[in-house]
N, C-alpha and C. Protein backbone atom coordinates (compact mmCIF):
# COMPACT_ATOMS: atom_id res chain seq x y z
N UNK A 1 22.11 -134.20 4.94
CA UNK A 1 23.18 -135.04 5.41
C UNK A 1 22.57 -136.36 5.88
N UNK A 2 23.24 -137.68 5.62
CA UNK A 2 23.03 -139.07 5.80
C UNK A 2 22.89 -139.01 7.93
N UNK A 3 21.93 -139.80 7.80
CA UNK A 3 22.35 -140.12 9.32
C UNK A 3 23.64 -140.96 9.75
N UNK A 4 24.22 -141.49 8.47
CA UNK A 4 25.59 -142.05 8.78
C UNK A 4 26.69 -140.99 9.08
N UNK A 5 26.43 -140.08 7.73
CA UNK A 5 27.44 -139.20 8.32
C UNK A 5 27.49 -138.36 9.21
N UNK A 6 26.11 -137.74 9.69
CA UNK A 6 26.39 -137.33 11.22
C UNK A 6 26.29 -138.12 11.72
N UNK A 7 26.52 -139.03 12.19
CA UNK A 7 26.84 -139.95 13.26
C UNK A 7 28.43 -140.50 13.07
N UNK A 8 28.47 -140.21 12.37
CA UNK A 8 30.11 -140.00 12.34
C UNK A 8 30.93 -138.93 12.40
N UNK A 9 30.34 -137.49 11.94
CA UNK A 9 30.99 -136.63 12.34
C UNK A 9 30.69 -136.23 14.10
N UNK A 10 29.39 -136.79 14.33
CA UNK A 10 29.36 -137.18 16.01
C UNK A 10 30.77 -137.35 16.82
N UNK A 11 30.61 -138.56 16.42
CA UNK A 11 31.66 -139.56 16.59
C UNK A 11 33.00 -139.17 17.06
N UNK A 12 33.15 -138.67 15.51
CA UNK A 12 34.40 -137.61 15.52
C UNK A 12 35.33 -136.87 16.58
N UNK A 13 34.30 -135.85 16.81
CA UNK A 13 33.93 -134.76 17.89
C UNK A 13 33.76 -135.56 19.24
N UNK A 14 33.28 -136.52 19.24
CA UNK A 14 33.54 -136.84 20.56
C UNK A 14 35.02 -137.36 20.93
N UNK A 15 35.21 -138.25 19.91
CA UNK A 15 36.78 -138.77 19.54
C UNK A 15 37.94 -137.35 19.85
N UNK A 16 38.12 -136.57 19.66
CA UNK A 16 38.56 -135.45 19.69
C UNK A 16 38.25 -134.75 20.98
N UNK A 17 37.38 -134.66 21.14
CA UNK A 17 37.31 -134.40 23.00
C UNK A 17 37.79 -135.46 24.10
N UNK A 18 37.52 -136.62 23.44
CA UNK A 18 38.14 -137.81 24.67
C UNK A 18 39.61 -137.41 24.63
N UNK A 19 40.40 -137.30 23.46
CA UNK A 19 41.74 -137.61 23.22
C UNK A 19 42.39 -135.96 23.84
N UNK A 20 41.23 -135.33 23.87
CA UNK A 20 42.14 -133.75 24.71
C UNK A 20 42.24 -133.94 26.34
N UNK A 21 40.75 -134.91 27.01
CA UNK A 21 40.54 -135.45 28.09
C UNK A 21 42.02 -135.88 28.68
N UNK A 22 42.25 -136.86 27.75
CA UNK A 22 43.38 -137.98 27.98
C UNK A 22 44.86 -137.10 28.37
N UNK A 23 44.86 -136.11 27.38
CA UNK A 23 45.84 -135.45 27.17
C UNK A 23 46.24 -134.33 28.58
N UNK A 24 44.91 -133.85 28.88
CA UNK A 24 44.39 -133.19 30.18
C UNK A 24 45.08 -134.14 31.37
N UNK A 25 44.56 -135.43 31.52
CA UNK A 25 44.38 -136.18 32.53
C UNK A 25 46.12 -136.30 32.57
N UNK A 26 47.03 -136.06 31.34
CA UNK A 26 47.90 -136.64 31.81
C UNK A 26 48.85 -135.27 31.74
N UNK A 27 48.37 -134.29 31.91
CA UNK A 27 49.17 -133.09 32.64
C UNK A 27 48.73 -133.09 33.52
N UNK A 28 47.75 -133.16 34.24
CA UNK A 28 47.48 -133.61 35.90
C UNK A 28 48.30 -134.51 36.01
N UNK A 29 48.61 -135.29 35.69
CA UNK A 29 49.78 -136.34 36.30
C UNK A 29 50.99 -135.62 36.43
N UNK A 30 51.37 -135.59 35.01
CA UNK A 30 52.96 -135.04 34.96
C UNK A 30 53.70 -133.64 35.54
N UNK A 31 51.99 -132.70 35.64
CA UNK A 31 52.69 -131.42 36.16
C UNK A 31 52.56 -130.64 35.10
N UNK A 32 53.48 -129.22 35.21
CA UNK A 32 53.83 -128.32 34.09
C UNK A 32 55.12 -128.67 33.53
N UNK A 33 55.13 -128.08 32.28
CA UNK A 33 56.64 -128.67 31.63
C UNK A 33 57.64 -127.74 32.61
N UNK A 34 58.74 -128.81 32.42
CA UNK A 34 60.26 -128.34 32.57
C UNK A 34 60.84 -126.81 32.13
N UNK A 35 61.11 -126.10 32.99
CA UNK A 35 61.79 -124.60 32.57
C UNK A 35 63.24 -125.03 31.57
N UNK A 36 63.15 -125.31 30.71
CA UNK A 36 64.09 -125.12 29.59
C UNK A 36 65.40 -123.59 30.08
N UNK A 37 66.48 -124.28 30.02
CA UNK A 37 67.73 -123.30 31.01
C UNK A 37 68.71 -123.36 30.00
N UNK A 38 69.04 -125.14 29.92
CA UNK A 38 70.21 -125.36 29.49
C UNK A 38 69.77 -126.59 28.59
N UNK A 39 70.61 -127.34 27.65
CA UNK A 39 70.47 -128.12 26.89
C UNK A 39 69.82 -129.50 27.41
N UNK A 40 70.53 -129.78 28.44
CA UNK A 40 69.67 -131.15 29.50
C UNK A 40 68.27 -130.88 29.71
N UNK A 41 67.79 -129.70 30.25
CA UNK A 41 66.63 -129.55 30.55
C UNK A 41 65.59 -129.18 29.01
N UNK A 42 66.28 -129.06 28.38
CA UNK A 42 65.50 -128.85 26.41
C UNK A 42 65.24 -130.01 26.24
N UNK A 43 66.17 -131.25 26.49
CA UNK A 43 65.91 -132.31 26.35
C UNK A 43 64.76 -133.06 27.06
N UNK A 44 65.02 -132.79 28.33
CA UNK A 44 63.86 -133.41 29.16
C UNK A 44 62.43 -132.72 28.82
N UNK A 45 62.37 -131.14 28.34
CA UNK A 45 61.00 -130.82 28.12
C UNK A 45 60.38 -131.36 27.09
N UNK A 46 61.60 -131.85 26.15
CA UNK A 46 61.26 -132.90 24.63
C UNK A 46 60.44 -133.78 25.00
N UNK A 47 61.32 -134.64 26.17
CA UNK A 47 60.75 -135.98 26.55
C UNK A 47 59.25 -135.60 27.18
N UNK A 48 59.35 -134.60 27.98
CA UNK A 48 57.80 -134.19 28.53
C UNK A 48 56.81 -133.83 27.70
N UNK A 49 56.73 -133.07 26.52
CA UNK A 49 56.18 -133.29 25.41
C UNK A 49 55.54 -134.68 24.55
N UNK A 50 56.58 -135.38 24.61
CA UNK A 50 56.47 -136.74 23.78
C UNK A 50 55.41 -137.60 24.90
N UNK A 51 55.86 -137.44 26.35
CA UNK A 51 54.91 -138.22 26.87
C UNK A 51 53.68 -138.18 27.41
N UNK A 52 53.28 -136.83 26.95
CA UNK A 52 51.93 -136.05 27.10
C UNK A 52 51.41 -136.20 25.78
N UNK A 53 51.44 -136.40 24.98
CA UNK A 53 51.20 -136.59 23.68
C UNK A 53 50.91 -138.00 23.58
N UNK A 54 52.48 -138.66 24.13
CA UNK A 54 52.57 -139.98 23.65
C UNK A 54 51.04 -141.08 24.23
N UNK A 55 51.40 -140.75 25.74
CA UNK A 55 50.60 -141.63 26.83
C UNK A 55 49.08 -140.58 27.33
N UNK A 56 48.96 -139.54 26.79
CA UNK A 56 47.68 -139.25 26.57
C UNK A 56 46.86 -139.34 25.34
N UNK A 57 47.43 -139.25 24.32
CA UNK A 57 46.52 -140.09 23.24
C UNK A 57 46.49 -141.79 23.55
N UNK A 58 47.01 -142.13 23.95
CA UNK A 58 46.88 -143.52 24.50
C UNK A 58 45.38 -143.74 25.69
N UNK A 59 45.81 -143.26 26.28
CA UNK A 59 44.27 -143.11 27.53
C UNK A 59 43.31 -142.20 26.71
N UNK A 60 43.54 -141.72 26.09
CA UNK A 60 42.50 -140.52 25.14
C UNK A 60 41.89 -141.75 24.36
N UNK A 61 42.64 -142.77 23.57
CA UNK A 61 41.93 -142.98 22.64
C UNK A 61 41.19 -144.56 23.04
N UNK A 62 41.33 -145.07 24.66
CA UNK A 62 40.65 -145.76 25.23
C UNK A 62 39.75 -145.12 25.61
N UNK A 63 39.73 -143.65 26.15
CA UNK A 63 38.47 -143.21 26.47
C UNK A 63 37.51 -143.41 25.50
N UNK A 64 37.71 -142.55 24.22
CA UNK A 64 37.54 -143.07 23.39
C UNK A 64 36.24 -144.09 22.90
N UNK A 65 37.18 -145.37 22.75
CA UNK A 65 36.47 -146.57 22.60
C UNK A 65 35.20 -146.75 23.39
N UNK A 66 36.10 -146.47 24.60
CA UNK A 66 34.77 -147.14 25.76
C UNK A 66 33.76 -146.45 25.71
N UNK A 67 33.98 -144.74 25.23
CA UNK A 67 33.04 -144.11 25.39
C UNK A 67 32.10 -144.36 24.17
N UNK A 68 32.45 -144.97 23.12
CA UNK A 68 31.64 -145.31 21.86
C UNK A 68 30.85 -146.35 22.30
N UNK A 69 31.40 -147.12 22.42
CA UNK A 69 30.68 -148.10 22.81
C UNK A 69 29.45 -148.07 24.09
N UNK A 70 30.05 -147.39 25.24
CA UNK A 70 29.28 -146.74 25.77
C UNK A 70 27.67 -146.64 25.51
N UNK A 71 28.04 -145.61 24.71
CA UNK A 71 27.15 -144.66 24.23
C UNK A 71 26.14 -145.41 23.14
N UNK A 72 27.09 -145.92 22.13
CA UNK A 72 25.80 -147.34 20.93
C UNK A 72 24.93 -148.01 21.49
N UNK A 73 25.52 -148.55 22.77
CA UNK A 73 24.86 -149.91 23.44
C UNK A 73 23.97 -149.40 24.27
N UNK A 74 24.16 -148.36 25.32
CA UNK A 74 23.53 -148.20 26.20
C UNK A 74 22.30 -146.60 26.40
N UNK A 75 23.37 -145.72 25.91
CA UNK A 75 22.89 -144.24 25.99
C UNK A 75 22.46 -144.39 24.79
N UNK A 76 22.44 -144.61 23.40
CA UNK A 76 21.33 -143.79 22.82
C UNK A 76 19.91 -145.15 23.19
N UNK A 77 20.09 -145.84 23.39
CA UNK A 77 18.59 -146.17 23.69
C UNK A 77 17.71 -145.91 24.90
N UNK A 78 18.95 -145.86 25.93
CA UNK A 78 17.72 -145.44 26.82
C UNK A 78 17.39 -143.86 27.21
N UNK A 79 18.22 -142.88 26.81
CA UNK A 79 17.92 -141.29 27.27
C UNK A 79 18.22 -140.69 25.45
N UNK A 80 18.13 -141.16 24.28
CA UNK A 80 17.83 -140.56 23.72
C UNK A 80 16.82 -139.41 23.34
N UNK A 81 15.83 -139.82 23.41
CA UNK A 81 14.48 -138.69 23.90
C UNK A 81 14.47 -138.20 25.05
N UNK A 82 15.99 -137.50 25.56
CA UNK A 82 15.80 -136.90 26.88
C UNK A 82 16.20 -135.55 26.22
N UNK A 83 15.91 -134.34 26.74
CA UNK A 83 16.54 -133.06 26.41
C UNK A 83 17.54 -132.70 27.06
N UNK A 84 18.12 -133.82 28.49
CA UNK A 84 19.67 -133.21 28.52
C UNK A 84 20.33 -134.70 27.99
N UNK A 85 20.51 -134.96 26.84
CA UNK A 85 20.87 -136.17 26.07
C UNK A 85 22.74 -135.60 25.81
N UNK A 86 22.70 -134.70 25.88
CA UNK A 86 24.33 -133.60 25.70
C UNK A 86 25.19 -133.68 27.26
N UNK A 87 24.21 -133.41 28.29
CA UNK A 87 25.10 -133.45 29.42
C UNK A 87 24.84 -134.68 29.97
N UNK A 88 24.11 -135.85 29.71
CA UNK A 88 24.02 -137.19 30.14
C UNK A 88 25.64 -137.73 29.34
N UNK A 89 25.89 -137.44 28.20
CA UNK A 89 26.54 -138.09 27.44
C UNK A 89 28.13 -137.14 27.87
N UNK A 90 27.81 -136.24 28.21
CA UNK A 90 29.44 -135.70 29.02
C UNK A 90 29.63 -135.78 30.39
N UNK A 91 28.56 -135.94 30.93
CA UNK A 91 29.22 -136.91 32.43
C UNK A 91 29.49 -137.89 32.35
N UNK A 92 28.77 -138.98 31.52
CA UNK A 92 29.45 -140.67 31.10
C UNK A 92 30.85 -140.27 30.74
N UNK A 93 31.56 -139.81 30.24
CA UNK A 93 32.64 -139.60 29.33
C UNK A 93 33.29 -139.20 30.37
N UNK A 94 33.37 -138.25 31.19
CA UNK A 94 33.98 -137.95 32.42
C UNK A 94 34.04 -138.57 33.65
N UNK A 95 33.12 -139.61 33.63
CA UNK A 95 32.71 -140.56 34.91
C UNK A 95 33.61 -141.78 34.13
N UNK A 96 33.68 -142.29 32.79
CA UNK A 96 34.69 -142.97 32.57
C UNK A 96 36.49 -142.65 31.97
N UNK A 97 36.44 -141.50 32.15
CA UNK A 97 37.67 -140.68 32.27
C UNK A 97 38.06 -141.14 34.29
N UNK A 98 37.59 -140.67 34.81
CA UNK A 98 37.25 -141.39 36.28
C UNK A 98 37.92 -142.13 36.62
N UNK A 99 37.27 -143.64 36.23
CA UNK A 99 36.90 -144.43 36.28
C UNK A 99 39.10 -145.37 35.23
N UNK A 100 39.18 -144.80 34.67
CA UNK A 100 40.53 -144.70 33.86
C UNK A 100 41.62 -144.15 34.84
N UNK A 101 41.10 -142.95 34.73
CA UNK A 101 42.22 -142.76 35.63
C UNK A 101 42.50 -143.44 37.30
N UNK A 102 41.39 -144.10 37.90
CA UNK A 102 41.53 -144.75 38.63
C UNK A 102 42.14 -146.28 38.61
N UNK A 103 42.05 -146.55 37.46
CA UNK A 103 42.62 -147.88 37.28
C UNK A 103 44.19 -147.37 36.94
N UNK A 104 44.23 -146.31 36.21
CA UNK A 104 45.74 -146.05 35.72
C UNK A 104 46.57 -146.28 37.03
N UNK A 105 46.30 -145.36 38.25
CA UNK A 105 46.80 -144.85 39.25
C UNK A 105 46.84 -146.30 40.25
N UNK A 106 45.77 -147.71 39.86
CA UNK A 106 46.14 -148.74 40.66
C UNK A 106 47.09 -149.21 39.96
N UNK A 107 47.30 -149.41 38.98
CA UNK A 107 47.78 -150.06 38.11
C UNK A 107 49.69 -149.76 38.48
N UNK A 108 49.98 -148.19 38.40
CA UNK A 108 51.02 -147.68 38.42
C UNK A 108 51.28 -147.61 39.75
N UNK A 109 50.56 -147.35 40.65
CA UNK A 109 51.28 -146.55 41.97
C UNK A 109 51.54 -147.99 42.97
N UNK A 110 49.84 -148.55 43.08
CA UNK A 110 49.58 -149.61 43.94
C UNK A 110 50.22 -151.12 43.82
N UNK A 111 49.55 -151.15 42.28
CA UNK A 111 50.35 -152.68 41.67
C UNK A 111 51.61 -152.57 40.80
N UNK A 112 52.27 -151.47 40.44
CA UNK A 112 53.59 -151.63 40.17
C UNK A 112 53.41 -151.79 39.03
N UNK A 113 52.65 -152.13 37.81
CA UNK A 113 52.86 -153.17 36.51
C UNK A 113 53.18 -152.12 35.61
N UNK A 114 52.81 -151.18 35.54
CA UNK A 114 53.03 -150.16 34.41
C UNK A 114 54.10 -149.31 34.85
């Protein structure tokens, strides 16, 4: 295999863990779904669906980014030749999951804009 393509199926896999992160981070927000009773509440678990999906692949797929970038620029050059190069690179990802959700929560609660 090309070092392109594992480094893209890397990639991938990390892409896919940020975006479950995101998805995570934003059932910590929202809670558990809605007990579905009656037709109003089917509806609203719709909407709770859509926006766990919707607005966690959204923060998922900024994690994402940042975490690519992250990781090109900074982590593989300097702890590549480390042997915990796996859990250096999943605390970054979680320290900027963090670091997200802390801005989300100024953003929404403190400054109102979102």
């Amino acid at each position: 295999m090309t070092t392109i393509r594992k480094s893209l199926l890397e990639y991938l896999i990390w892409t896919i863990a940020a975006l479950l992160l995101g998805m995570g981070y934003m059932h910590l927000i929202l809670g558990s779904a809605p007990e579905e009773t009656n037709s109003l509440s089917f509806l609203i678990a719709k909407i709770y669906v859509f926006a766990l999906l919707y607005v966690g692949g959204i923060v998922g797929a900024i994690l994402a980014v940042l975490f690519i970038l992250f990781d090109v620029f900074y982590l593989k050059r300097k702890w590549q030749s480390s042997r915990h190069f796996f859990a250096i690179r999943a605390v970054s990802m979680l320290s900027i999951l963090a670091v997200l959700g802390t801005l989300h929560y100024l953003l929404e609660k403190t400054f109102d804009v979102i």
